[in-house]
C-alpha atoms as a PDB file:
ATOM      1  CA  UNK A   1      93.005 124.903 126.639  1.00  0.00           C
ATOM      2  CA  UNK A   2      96.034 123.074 125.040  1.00  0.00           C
ATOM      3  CA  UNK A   3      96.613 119.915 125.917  1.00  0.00           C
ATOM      4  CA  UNK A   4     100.103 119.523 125.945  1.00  0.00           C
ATOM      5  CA  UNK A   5     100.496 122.106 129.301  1.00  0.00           C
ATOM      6  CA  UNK A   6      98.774 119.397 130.637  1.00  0.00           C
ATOM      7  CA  UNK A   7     100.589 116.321 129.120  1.00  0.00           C
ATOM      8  CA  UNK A   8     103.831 116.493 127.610  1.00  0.00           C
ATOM      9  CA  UNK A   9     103.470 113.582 125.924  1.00  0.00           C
ATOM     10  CA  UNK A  10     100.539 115.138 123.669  1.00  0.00           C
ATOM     11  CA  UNK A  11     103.025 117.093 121.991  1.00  0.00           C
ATOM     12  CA  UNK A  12     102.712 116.601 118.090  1.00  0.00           C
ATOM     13  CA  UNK A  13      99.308 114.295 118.960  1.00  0.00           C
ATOM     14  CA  UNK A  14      96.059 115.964 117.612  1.00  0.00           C
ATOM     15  CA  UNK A  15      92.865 116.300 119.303  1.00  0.00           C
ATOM     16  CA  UNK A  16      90.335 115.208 116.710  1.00  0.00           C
ATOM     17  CA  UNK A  17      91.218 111.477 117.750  1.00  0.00           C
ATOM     18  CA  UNK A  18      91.518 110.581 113.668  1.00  0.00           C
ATOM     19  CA  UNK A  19      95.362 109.375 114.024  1.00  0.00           C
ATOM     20  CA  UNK A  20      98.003 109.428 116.830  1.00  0.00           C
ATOM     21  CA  UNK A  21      99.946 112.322 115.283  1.00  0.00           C
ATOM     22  CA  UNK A  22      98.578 115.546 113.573  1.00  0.00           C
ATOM     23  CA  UNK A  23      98.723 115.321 109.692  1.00  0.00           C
ATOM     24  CA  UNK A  24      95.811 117.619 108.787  1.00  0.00           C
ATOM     25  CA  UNK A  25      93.724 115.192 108.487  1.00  0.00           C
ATOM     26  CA  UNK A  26      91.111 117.237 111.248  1.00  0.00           C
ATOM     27  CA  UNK A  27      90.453 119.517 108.321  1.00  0.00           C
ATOM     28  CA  UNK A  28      88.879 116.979 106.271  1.00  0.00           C
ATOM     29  CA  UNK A  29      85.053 116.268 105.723  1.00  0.00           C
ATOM     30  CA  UNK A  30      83.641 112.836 106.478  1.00  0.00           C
ATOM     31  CA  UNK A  31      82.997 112.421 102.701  1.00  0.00           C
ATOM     32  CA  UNK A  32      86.927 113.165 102.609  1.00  0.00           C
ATOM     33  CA  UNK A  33      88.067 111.241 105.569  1.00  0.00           C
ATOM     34  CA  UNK A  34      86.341 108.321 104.254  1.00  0.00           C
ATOM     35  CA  UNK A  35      87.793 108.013 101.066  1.00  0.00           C
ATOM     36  CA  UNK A  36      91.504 108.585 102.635  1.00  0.00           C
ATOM     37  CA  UNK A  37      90.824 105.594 104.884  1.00  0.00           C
ATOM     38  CA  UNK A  38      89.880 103.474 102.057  1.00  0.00           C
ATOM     39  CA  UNK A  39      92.522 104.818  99.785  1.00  0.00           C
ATOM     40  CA  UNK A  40      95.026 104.100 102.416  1.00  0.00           C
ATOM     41  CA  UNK A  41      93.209 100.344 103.502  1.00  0.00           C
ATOM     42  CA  UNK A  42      93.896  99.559  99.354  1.00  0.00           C
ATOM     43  CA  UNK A  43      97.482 100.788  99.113  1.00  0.00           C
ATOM     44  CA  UNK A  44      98.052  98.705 102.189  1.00  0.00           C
ATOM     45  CA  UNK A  45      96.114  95.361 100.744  1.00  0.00           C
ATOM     46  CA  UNK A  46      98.124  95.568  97.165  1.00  0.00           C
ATOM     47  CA  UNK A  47     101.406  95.926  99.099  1.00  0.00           C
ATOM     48  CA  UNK A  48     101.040  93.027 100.772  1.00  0.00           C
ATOM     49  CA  UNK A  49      99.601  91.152  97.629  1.00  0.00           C
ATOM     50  CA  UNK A  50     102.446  92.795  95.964  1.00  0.00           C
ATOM     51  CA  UNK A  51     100.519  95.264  94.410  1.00  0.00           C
ATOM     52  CA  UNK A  52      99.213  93.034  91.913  1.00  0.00           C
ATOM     53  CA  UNK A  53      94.977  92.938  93.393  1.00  0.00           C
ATOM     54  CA  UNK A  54      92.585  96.000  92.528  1.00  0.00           C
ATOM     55  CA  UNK A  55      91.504  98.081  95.138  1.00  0.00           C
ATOM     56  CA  UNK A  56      88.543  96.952  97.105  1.00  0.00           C
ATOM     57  CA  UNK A  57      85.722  98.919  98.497  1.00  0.00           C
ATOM     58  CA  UNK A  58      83.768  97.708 101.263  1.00  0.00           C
END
């Protein structure tokens, strides 16, 4: 069934519920989705720091 026949506002949203927009990520492996998410959580942190702080891992 695809979604957006149903809602035309789920065009360009994916159904794995990982982000508002499809980006591939629904082909990743917990293991990998993890480490994006924290990846992405550090690049955020140091560019609000100014990119000066190390990554941290919680």
């Amino acid at each position: 069934m695809m979604r957006v026949k149903e809602n035309p506002a789920d065009i360009g949203r994916c159904g794995c519920g990982r982000r508002e927009y499809c980006d591939g990520s629904h082909g990743l492996t917990e293991e990998q989705w993890q480490a994006l998410q924290a990846k992405e959580r550090a690049e955020a942190e140091a560019a609000q720091t100014g990119g000066d702080a190390e990554p941290r891992f919680d």
